[in-house]
PDB file of N, CA and C in Angstrom:
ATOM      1  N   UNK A   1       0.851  -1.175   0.000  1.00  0.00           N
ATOM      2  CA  UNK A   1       0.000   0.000   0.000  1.00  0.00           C
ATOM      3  C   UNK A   1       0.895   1.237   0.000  1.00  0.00           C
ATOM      4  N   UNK A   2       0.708   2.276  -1.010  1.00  0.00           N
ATOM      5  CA  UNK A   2       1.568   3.471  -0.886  1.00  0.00           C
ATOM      6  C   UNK A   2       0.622   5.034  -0.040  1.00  0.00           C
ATOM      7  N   UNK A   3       1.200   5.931   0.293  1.00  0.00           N
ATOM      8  CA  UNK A   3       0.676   6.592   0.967  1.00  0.00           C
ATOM      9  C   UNK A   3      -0.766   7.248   0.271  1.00  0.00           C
ATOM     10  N   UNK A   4      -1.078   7.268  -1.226  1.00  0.00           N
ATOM     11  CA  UNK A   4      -2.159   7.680  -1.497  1.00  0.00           C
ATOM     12  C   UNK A   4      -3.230   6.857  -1.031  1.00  0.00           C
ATOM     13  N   UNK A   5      -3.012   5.289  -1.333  1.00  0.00           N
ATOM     14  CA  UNK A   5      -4.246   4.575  -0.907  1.00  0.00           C
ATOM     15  C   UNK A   5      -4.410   4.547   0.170  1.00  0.00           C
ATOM     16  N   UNK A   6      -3.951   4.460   1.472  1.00  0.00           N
ATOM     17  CA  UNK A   6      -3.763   4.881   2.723  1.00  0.00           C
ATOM     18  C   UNK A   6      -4.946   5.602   2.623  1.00  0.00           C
ATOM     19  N   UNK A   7      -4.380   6.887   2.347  1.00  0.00           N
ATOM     20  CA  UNK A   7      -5.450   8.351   2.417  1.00  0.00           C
ATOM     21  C   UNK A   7      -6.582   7.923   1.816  1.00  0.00           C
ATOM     22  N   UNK A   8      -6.740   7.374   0.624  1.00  0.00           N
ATOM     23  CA  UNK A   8      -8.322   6.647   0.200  1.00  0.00           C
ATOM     24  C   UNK A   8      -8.777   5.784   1.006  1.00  0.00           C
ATOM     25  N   UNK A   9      -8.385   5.486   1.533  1.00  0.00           N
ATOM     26  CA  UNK A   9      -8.992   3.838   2.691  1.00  0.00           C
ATOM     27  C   UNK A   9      -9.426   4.916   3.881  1.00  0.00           C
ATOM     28  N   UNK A  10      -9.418   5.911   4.101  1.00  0.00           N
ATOM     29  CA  UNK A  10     -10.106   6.927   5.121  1.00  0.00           C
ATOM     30  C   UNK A  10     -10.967   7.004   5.017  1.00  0.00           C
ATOM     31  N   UNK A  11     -11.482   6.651   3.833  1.00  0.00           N
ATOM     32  CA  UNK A  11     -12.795   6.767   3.555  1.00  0.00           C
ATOM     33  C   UNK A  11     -14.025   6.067   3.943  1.00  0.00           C
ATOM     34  N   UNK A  12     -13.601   5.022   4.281  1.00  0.00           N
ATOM     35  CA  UNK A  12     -14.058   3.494   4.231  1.00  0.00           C
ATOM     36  C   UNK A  12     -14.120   3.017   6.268  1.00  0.00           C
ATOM     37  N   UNK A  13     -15.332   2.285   6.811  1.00  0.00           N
ATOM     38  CA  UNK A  13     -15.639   2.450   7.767  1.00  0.00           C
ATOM     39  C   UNK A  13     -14.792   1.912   8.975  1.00  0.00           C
ATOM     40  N   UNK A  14     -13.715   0.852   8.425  1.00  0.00           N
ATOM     41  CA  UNK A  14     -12.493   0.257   9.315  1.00  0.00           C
ATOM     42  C   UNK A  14     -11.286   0.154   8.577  1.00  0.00           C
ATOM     43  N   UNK A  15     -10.092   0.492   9.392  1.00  0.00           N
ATOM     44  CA  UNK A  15      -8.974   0.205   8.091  1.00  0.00           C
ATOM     45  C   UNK A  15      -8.871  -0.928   7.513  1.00  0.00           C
ATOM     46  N   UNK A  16      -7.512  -0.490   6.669  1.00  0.00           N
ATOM     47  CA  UNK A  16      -7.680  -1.999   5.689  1.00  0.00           C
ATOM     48  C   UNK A  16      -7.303  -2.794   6.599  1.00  0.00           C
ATOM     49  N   UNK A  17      -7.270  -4.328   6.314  1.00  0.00           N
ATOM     50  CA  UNK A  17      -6.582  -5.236   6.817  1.00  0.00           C
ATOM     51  C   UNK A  17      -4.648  -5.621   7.040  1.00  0.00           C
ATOM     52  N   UNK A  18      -4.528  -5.783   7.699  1.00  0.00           N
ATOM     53  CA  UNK A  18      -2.990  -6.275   7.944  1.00  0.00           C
ATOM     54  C   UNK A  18      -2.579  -5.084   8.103  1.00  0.00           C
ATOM     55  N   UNK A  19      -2.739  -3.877   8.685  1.00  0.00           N
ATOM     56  CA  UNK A  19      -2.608  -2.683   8.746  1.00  0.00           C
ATOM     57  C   UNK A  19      -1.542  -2.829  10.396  1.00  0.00           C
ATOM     58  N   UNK A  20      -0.339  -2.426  10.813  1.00  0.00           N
ATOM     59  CA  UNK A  20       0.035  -2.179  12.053  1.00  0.00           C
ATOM     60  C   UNK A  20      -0.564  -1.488  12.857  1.00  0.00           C
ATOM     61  N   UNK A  21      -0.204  -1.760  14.335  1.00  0.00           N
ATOM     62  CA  UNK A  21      -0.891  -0.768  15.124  1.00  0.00           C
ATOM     63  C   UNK A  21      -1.103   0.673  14.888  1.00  0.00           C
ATOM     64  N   UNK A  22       0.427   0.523  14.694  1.00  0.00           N
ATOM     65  CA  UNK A  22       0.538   2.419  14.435  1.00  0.00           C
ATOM     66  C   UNK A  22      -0.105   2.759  13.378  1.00  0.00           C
ATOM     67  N   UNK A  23      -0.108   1.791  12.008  1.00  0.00           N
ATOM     68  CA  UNK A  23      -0.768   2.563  11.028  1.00  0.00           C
ATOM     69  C   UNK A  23      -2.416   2.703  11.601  1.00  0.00           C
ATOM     70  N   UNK A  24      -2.965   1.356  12.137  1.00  0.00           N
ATOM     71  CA  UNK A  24      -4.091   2.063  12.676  1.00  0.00           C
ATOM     72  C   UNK A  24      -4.528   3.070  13.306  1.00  0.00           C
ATOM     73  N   UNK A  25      -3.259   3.316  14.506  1.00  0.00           N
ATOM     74  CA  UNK A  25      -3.785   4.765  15.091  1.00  0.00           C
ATOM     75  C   UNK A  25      -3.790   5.887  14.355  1.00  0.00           C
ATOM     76  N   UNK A  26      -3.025   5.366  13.237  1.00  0.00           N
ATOM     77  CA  UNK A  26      -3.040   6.736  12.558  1.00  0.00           C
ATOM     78  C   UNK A  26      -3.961   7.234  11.294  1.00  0.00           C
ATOM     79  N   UNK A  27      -4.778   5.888  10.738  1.00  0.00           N
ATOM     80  CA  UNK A  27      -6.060   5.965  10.019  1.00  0.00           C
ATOM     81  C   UNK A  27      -7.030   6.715  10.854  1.00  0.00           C
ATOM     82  N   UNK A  28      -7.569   5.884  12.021  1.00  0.00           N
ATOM     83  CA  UNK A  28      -8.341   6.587  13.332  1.00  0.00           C
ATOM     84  C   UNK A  28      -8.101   8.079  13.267  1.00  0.00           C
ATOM     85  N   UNK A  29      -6.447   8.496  13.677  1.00  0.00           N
ATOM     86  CA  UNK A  29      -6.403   9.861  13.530  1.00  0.00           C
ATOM     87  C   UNK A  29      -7.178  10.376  12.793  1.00  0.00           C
ATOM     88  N   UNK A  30      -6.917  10.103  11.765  1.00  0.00           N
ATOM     89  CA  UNK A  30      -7.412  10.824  10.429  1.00  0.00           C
ATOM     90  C   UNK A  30      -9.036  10.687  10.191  1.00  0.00           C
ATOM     91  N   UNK A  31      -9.844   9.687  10.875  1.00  0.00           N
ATOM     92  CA  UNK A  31     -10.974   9.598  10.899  1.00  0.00           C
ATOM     93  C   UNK A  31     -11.629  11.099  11.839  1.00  0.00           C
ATOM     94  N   UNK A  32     -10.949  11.203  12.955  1.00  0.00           N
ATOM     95  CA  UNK A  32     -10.997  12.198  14.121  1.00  0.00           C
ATOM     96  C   UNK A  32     -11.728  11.576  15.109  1.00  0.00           C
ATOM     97  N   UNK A  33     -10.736  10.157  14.948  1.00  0.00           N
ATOM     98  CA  UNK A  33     -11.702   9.383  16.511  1.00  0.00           C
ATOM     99  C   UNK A  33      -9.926   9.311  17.376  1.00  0.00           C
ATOM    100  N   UNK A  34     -10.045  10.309  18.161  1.00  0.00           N
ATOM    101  CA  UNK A  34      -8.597  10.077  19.276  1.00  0.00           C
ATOM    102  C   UNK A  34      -8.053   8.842  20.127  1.00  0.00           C
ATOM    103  N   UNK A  35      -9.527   9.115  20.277  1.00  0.00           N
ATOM    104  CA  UNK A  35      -9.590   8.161  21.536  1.00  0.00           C
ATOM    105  C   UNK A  35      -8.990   6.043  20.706  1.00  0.00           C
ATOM    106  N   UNK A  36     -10.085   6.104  19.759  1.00  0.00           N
ATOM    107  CA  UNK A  36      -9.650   4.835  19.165  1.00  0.00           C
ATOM    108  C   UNK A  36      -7.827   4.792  18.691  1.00  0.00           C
ATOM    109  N   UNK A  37      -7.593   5.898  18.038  1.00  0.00           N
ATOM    110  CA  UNK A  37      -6.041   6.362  17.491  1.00  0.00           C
ATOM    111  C   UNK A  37      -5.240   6.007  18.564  1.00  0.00           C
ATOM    112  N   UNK A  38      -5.481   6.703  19.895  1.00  0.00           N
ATOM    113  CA  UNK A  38      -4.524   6.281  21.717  1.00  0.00           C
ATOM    114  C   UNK A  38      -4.648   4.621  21.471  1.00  0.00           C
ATOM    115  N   UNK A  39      -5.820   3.953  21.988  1.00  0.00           N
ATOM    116  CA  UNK A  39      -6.092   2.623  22.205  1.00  0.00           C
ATOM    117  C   UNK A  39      -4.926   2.290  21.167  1.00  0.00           C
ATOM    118  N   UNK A  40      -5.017   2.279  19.546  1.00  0.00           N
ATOM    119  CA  UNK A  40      -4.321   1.514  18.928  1.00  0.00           C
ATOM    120  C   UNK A  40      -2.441   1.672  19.395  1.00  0.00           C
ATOM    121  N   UNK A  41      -2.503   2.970  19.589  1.00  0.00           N
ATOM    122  CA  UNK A  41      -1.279   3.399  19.637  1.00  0.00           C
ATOM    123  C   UNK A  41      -0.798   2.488  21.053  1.00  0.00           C
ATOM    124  N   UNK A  42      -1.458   2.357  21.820  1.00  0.00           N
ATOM    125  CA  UNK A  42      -0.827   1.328  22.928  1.00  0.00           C
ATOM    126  C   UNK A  42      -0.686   0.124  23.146  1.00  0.00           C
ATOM    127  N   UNK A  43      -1.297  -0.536  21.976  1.00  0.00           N
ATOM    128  CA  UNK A  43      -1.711  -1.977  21.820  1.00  0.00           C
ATOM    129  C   UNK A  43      -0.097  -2.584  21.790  1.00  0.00           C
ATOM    130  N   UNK A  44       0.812  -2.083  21.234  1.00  0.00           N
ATOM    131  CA  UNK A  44       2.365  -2.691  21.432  1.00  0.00           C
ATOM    132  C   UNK A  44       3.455  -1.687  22.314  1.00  0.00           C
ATOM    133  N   UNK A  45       4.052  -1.935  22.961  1.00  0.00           N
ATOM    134  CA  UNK A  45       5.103  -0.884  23.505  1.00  0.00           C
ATOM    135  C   UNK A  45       6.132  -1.410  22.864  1.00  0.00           C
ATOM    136  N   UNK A  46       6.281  -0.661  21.001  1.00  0.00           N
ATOM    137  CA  UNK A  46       7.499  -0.664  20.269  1.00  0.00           C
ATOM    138  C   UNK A  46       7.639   0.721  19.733  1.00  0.00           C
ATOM    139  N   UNK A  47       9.009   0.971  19.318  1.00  0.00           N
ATOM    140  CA  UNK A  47       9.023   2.359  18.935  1.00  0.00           C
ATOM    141  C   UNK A  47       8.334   3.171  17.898  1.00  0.00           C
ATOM    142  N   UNK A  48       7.438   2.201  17.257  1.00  0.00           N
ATOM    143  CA  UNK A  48       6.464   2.939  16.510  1.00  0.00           C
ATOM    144  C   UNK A  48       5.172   3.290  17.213  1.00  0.00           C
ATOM    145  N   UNK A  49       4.497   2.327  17.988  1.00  0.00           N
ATOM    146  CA  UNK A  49       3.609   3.073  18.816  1.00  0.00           C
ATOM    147  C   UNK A  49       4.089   4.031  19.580  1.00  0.00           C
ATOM    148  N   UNK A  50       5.274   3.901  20.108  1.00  0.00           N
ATOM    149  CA  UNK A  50       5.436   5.403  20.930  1.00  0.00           C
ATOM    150  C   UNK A  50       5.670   6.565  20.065  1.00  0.00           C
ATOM    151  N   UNK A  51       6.029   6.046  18.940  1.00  0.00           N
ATOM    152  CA  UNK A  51       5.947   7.499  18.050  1.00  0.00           C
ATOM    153  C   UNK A  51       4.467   8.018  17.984  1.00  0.00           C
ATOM    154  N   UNK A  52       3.819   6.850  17.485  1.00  0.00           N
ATOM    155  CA  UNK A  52       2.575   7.844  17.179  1.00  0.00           C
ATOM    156  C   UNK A  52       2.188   8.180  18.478  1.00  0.00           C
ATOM    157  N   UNK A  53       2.005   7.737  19.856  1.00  0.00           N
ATOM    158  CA  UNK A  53       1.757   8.038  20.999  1.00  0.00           C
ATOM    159  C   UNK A  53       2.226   9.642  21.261  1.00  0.00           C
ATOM    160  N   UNK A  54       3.288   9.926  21.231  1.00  0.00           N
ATOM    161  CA  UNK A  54       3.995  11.242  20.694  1.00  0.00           C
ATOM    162  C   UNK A  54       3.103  11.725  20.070  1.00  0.00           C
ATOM    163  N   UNK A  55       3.080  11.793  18.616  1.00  0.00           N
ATOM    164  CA  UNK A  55       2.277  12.648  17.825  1.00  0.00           C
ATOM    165  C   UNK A  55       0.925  12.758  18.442  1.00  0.00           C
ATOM    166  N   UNK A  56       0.152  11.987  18.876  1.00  0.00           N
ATOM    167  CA  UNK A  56      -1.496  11.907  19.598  1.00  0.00           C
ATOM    168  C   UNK A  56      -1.405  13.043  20.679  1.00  0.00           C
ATOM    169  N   UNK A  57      -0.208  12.920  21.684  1.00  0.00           N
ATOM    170  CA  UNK A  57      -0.604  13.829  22.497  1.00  0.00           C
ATOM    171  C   UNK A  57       0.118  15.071  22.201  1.00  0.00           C
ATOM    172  N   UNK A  58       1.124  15.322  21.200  1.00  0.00           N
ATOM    173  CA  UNK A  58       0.984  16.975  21.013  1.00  0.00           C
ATOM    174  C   UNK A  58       0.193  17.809  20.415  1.00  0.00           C
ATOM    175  N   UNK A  59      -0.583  16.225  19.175  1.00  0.00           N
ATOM    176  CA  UNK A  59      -2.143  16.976  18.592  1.00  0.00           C
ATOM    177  C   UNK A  59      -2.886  17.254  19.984  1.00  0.00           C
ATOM    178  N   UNK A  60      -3.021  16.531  20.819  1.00  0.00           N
ATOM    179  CA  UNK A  60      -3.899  16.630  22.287  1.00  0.00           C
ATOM    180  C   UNK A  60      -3.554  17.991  22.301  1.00  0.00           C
ATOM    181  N   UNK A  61      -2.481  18.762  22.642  1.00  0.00           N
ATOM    182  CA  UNK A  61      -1.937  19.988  23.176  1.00  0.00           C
ATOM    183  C   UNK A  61      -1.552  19.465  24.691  1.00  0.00           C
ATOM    184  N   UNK A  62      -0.962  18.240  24.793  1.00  0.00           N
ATOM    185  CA  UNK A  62      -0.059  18.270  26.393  1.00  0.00           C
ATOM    186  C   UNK A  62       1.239  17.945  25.511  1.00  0.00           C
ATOM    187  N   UNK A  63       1.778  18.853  25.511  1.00  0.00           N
ATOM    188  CA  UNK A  63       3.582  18.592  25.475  1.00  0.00           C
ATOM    189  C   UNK A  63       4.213  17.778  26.091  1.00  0.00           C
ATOM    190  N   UNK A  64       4.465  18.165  27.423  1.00  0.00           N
ATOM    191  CA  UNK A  64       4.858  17.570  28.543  1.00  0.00           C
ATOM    192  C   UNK A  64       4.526  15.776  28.511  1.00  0.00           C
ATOM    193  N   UNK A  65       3.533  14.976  28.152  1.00  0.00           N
ATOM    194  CA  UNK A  65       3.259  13.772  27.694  1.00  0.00           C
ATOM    195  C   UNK A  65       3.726  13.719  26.305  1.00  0.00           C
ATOM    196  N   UNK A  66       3.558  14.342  25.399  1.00  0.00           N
ATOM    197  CA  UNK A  66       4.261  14.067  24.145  1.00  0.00           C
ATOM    198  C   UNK A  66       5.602  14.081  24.100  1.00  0.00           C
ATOM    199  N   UNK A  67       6.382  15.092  24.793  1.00  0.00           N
ATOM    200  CA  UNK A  67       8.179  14.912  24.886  1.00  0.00           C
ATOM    201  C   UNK A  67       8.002  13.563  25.222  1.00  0.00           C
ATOM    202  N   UNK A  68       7.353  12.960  26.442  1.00  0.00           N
ATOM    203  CA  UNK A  68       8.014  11.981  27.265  1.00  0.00           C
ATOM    204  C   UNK A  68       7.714  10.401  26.231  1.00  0.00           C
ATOM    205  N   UNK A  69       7.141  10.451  25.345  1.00  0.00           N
ATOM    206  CA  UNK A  69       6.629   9.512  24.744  1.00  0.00           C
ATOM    207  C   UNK A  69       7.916   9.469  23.240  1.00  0.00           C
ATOM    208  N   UNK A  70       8.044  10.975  22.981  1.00  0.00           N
ATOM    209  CA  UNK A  70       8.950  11.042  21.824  1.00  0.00           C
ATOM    210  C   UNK A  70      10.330  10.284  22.485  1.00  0.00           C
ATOM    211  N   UNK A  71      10.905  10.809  23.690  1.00  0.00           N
ATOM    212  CA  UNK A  71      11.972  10.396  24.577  1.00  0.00           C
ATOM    213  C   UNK A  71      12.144   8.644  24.219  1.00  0.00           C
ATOM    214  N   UNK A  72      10.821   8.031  24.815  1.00  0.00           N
ATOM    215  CA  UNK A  72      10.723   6.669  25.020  1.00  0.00           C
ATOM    216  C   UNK A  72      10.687   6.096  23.538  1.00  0.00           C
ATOM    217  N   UNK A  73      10.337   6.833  22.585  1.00  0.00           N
ATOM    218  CA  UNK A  73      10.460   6.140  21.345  1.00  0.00           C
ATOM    219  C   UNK A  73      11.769   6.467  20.309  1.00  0.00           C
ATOM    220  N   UNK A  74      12.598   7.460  21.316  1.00  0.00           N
ATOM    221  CA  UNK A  74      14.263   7.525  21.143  1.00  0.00           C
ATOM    222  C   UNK A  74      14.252   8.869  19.398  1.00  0.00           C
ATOM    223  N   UNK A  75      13.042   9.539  19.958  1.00  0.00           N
ATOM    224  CA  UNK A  75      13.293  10.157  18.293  1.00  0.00           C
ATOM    225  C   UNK A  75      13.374  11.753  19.329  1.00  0.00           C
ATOM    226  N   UNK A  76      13.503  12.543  18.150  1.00  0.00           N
ATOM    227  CA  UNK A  76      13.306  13.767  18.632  1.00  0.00           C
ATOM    228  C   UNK A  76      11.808  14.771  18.518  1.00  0.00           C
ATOM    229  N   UNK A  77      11.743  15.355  19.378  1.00  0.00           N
ATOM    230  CA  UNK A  77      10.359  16.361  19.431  1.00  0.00           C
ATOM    231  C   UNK A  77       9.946  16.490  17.700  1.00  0.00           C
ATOM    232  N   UNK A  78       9.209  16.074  16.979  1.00  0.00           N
ATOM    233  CA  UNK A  78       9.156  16.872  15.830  1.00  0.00           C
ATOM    234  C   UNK A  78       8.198  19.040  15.912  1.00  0.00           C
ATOM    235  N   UNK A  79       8.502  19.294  14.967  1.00  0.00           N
ATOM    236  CA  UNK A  79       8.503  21.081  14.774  1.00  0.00           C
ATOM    237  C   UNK A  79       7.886  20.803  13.388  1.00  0.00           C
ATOM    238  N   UNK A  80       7.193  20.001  12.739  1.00  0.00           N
ATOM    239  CA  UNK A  80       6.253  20.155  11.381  1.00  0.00           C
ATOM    240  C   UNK A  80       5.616  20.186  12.093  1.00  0.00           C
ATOM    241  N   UNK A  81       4.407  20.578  10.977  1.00  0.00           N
ATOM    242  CA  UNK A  81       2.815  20.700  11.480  1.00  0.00           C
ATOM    243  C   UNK A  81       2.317  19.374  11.726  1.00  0.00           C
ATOM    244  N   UNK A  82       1.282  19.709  12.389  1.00  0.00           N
ATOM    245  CA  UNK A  82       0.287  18.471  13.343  1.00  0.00           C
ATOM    246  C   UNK A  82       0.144  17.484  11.562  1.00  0.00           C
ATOM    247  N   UNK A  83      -0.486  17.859  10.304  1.00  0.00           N
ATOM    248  CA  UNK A  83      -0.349  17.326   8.837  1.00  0.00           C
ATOM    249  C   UNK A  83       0.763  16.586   8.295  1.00  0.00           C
ATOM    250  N   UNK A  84       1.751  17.343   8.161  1.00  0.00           N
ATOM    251  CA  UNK A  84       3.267  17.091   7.913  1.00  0.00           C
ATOM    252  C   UNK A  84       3.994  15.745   8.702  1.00  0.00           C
ATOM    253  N   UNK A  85       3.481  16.278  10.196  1.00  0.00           N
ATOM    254  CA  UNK A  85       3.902  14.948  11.246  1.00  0.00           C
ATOM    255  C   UNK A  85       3.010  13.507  10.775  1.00  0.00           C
ATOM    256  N   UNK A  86       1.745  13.872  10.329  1.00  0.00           N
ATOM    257  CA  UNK A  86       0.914  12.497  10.270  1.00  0.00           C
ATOM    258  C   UNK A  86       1.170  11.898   9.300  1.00  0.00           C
ATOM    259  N   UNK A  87       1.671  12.640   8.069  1.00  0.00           N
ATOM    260  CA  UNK A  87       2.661  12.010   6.799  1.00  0.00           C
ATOM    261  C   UNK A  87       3.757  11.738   6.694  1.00  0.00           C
ATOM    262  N   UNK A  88       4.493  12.519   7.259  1.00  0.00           N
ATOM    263  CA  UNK A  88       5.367  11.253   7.652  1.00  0.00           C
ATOM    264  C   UNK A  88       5.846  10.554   8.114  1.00  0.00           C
ATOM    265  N   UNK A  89       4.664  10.345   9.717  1.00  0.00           N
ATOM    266  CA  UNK A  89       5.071   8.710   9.831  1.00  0.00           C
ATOM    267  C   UNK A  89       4.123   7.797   8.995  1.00  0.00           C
ATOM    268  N   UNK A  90       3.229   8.080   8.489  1.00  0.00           N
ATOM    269  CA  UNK A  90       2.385   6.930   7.398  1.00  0.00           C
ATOM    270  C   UNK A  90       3.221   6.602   6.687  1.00  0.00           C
ATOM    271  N   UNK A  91       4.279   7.729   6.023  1.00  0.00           N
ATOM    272  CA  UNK A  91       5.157   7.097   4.558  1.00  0.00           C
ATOM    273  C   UNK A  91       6.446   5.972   5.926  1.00  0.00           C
ATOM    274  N   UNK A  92       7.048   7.146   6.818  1.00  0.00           N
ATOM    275  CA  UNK A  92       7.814   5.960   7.472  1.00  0.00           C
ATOM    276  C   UNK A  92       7.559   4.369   7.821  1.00  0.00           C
ATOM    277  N   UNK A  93       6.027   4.276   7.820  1.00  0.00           N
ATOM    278  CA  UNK A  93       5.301   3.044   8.487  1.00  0.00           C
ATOM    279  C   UNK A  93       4.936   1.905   7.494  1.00  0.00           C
ATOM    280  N   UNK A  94       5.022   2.713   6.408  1.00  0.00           N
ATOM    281  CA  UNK A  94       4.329   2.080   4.993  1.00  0.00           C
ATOM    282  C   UNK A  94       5.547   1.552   4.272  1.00  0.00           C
ATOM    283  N   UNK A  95       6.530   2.450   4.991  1.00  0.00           N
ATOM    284  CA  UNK A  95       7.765   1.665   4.160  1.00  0.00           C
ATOM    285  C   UNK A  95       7.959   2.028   3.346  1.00  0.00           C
TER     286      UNK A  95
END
């Protein structure tokens, strides 16, 4: 799957199949269900859920939980936009 179909499968009422956690939390994102996006994002404690865990809570607006999540997933704070950040970890995730 490349990042356009991704973005077309938003459309559609559950993600696709064989989809990773993270990519799920991050379809959810994009649906504007948070709460489901968190759940997925915690379902593994690997450094891709803590990334998106990161990204969830600086969209939230708590920093302070988003540093500590970026920390634990060994990356740095990202400074793109809340958009920019959600693309590219989909393209990072998608491979």
């Amino acid at each position: 799957m490349d990042v356009q179909a991704f973005k077309d499968s938003i459309a559609g009422q559950q993600p696709p199949d064989g989809l990773s956690f993270a990519l799920q939390a991050l379809w959810w994102d994009a649906k504007g269900d948070w709460e489901t996006a968190h759940e997925r994002a915690q379902e593994r404690d690997d450094a891709p859920g803590m990334r998106v865990h990161a990204y969830l809570h600086r969209k939230e607006g708590d920093p302070s939980n988003a540093a500590y999540w970026y920390r634990r997933a060994g990356a740095t704070p990202s400074t793109l936009s809340l958009d920019a950040e959600w693309e590219e970890l989909v393209r990072a995730f998608l491979g």
